[in-house]
Protein backbone atom coordinates (compact mmCIF):
# COMPACT_ATOMS: atom_id res chain seq x y z
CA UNK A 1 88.26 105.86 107.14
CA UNK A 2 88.83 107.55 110.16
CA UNK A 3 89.67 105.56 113.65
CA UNK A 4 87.45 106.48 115.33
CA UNK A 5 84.63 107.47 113.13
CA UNK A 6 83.41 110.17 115.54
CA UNK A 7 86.30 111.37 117.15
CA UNK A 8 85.11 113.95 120.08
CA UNK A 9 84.01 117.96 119.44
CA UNK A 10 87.84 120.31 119.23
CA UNK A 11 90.52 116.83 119.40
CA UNK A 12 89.50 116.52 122.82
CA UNK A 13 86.06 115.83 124.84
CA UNK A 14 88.15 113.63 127.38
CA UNK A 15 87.00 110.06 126.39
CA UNK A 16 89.26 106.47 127.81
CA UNK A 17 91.47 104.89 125.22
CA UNK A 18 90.90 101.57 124.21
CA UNK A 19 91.98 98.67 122.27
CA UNK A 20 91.15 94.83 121.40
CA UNK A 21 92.70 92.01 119.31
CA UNK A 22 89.80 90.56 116.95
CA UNK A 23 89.94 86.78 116.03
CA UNK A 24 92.75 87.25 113.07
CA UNK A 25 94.60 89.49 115.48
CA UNK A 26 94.09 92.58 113.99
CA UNK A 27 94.05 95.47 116.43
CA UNK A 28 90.98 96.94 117.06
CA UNK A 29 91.29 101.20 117.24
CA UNK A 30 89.19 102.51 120.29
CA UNK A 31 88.70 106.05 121.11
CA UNK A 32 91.82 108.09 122.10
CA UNK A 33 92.44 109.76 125.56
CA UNK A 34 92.58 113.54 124.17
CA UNK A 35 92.60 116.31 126.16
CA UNK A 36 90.37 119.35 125.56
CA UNK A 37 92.06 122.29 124.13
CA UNK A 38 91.74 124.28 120.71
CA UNK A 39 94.10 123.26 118.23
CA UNK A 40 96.36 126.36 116.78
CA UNK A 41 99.20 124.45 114.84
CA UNK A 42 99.27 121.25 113.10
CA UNK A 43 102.96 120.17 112.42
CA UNK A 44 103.18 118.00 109.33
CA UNK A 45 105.90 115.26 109.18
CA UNK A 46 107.11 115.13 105.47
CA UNK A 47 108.10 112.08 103.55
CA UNK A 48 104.77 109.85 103.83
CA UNK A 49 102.88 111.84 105.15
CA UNK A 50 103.16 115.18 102.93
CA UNK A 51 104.59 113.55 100.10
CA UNK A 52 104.88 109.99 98.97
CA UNK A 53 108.38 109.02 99.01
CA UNK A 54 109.12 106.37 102.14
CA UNK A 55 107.54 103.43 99.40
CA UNK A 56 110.74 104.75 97.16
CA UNK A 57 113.41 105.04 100.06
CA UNK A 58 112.49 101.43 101.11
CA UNK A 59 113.03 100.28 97.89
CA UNK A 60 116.14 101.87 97.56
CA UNK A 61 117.24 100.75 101.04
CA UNK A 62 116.64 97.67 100.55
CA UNK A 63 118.71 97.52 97.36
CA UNK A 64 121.61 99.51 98.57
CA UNK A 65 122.20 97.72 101.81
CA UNK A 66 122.31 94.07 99.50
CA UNK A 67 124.90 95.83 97.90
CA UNK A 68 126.86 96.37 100.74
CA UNK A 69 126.74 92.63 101.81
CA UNK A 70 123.39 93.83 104.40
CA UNK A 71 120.43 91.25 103.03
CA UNK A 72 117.35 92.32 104.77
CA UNK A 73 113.77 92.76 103.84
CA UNK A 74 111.18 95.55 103.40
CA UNK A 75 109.71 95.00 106.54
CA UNK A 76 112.71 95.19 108.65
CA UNK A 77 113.97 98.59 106.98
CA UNK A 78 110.18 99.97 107.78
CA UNK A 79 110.70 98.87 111.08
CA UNK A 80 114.60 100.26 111.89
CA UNK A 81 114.29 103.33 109.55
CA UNK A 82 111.01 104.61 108.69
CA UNK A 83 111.07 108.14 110.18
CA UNK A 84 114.40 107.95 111.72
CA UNK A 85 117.25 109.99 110.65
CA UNK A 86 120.07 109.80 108.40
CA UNK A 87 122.70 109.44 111.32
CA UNK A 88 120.35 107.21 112.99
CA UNK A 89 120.92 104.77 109.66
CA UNK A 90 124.25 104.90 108.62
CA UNK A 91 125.06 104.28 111.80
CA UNK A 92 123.15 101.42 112.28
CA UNK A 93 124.05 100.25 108.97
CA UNK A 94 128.07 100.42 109.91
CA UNK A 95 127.40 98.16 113.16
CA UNK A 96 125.14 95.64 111.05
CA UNK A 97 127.77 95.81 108.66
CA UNK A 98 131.02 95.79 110.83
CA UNK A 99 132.64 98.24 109.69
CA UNK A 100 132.81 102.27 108.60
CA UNK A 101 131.14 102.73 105.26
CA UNK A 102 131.20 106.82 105.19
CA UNK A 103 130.71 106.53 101.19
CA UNK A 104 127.03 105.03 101.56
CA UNK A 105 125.24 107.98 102.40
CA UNK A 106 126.14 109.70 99.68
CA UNK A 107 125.04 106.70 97.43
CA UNK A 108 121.86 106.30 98.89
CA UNK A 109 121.01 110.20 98.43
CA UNK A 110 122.08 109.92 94.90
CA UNK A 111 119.97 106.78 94.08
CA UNK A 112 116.99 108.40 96.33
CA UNK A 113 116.99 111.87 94.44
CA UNK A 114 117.14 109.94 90.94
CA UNK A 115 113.89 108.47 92.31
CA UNK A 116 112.39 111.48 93.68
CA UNK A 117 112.49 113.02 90.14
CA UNK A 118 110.78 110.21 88.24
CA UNK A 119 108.25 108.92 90.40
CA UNK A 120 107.56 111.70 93.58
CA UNK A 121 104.00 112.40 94.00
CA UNK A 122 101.74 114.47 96.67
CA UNK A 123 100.30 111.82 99.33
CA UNK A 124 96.57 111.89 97.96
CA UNK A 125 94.51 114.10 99.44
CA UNK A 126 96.96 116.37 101.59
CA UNK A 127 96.79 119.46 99.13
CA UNK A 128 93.11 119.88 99.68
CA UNK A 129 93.95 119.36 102.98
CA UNK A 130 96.11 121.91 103.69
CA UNK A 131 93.37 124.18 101.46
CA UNK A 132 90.43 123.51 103.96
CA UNK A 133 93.01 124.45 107.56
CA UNK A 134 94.39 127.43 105.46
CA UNK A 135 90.75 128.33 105.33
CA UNK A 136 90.14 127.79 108.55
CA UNK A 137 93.26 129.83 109.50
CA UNK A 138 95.04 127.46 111.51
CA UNK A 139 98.69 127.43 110.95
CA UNK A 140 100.88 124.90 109.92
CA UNK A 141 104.47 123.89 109.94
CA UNK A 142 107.13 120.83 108.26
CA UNK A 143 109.09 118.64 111.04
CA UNK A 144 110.75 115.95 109.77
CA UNK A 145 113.59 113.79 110.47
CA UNK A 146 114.78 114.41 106.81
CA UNK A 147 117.87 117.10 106.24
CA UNK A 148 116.83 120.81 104.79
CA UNK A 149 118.64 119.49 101.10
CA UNK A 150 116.29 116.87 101.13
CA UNK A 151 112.77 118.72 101.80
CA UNK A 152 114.19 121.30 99.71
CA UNK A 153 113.82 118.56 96.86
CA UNK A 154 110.69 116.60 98.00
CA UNK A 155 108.79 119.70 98.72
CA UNK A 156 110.07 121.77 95.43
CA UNK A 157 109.38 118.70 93.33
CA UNK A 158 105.81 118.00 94.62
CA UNK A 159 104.51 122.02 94.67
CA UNK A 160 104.59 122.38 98.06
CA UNK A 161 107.70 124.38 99.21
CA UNK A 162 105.72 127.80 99.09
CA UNK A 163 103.13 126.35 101.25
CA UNK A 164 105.81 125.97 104.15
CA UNK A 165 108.60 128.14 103.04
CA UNK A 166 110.14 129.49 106.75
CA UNK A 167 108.16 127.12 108.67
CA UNK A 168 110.30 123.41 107.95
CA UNK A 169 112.13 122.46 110.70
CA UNK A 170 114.88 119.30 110.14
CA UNK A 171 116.37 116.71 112.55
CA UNK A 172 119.58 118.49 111.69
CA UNK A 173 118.68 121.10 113.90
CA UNK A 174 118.42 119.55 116.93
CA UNK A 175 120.10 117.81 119.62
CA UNK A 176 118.12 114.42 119.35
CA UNK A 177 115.74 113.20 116.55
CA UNK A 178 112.44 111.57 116.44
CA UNK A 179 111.46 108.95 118.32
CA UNK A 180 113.00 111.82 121.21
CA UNK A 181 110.42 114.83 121.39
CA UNK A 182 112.64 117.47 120.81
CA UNK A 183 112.31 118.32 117.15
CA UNK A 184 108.34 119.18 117.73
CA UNK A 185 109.05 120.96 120.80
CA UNK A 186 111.78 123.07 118.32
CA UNK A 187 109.07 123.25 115.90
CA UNK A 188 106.31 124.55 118.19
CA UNK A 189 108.47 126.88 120.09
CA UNK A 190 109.24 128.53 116.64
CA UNK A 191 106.11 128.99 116.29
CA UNK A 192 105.31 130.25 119.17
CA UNK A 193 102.31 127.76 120.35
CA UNK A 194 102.50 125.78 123.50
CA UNK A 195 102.28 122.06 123.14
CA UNK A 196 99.22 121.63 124.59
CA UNK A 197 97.94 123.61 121.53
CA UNK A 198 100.03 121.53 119.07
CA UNK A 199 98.80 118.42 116.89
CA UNK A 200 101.40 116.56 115.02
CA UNK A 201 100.81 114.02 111.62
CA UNK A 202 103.03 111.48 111.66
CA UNK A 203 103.12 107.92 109.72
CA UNK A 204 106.16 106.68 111.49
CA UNK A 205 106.14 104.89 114.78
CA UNK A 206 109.15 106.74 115.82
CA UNK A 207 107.38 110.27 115.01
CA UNK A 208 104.02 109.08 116.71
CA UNK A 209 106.54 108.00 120.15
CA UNK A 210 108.07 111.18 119.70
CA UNK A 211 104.79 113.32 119.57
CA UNK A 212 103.70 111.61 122.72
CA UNK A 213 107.17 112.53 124.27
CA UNK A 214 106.44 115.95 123.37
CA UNK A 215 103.11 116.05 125.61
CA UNK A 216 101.23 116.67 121.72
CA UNK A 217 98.16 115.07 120.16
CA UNK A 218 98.79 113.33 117.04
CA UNK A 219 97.11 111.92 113.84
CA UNK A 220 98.46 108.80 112.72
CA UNK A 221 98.54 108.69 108.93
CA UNK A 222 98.13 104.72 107.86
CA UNK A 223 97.33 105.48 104.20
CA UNK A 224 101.23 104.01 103.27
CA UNK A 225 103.22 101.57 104.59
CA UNK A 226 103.31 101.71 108.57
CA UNK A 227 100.21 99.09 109.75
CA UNK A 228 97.69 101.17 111.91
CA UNK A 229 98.22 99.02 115.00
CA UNK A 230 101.98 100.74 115.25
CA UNK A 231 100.73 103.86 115.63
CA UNK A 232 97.18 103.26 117.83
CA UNK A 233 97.52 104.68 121.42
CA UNK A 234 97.49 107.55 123.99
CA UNK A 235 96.50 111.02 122.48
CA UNK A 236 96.32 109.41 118.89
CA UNK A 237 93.51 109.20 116.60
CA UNK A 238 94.87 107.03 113.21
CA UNK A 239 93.08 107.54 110.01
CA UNK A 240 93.82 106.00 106.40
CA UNK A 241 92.56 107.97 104.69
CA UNK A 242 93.71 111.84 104.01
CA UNK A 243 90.69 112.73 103.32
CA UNK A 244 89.43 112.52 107.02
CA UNK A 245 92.40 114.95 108.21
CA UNK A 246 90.83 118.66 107.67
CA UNK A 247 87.31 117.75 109.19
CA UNK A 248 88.96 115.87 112.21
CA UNK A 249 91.23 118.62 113.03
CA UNK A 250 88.38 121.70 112.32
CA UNK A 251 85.70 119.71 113.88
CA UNK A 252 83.78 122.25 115.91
C-alpha cells in the first residue's frame, strides 16, 4: 500500500505535509510536501531496498558482536547500523567495545557473504519494477553505503549487476556517507541530473536524512525491517509495498 494512496500528478503538485499519532500510537502518513518537477533519475539504495539482505546482516550482527563480548538486540543494530557504513560500524563497535578490534570486519564480511550465497533474494517486486521505468525510459542508478566488493556480490548473486553495471556508486567514494548528502549528490552529478530532478529509494533512516540533505525527493521503502514512521516526512512519500514504486514514480 502506498502512503499516500494518491500521491499528486509528476511527485509533485505542491500539497502540506502532515502527520498524526492514532490511539495505539501508530503514526499516521499524510501527504508529502513535494515540489513540482519531472523526475529523470531514480537512485536506488541497495541492500533492502534492491535486494533483501539487511534481515541477514542483522542477524549476523547481532551474533558477531555477542561474540565479541557486545550483547545487544535486533532493534538496536537496525537503529545504529541499518544503512550506515562499514567505518561508521566498526568504529562504533571499537568504542562500545573499548578497545581496537581491526580483525572484526573481516569476520563479519566472511559470515555475511556465506549468507548472501544461501539465502540472498531480489526484494519482491523491484525487478518488474525496474522493467516498467526502463520502459518508461527514465534512468536509474545504485547508491549505497555498501563497498563496490560487496554490491559486486549482492547484485551478481541476485541478477541484477547488468541492470546497473557503470552506474553503482559506494560510500567508499566519498568524503562522508549517508545520513550526510553527499553520496547522492556524487551519484546525481555522475549522472548528470540536477537534484531537483533526482528521486532517491531508501529503507534506511539514515539514507531517507541523507536524501533530504541532498535537496532530493525520496520513496521510503517499509516492505523490511525499518517501521514506516522512521522514514515519514518532508519530500517523502513511504510505501510497503514494491509494487506501488513504478506507477508512483511514472504517474503522469
Amino acid at each position: 500500500m502506498t502512503t499516500p494512496s494518491d500521491p499528486p500528478e509528476h511527485l509533485g503538485a505542491p500539497v502540506a505535509s502532515s502527520s498524526a499519532v492514532s490511539s495505539d500510537g501508530a503514526v499516521v502518513l499524510g501527504p508529502p510536501a513535494w515540489p513540482t518537477g519531472p523526475v529523470d533519475l531514480v537512485i536506488f539504495d541497495c541492500d533492502g531496498v534492491l535486494v533483501d539482505s539487511e534481515r541477514l546482516a542483522v542477524r549476523v550482527e547481532v551474533q558477531l558482536l555477542d561474540e565479541f563480548g557486545w550483547q545487544v538486540s535486533e532493534a538496536e543494530v537496525l537503529d545504529r547500523f541499518v544503512g550506515r557504513s562499514d567505518a561508521h560500524m566498526l568504529s562504533t563497535v571499537e568504542a562500545e567495545l573499548g578497545r581496537p578490534v581491526p580483525e572484526f570486519m573481516d569476520q563479519y564480511r566472511t559470515r555475511l557473504f556465506e549468507a548472501f550465497e544461501s539465502e540472498l533474494s531480489v526484494v519482491d517486486g523491484v525487478v518488474d519494477v525496474l522493467d516498467q521505468l526502463e520502459r518508461h525510459g527514465m534512468a536509474t542508478c545504485v547508491a549505497s553505503s555498501g563497498t563496490h566488493a560487496k554490491m559486486s556480490r549482492t547484485l551478481g548473486l541476485t541478477g541484477l549487476w547488468d541492470r546497473f553495471d557503470g552506474r553503482i556508486f559506494s560510500a567508499t567514494e566519498v568524503e562522508r556517507g549517508k545520513p550526510e548528502p553527499d553520496l547522492f549528490l556524487f551519484a546525481a552529478a555522475a549522472m548528470g541530473v540536477g537534484r531537483e530532478q533526482c528521486v532517491v529509494v531508501e529503507d534506511s533512516r539514515a539514507g531517507i536524512t541523507a536524501a533530504r540533505a541532498a535537496g532530493m525527493r525520496s520513496v521510503g521503502y517499509a516492505g523490511g525491517l525499518t517501521p514506516a514512521a522512521w522514514l515519514q516526512g518532508e519530500l517523502t512519500v513511504v510505501i510497503d509495498d514494491m509494487a506501488d514504486l513504478a506507477p508512483l514514480l511514472t504517474r503522469r
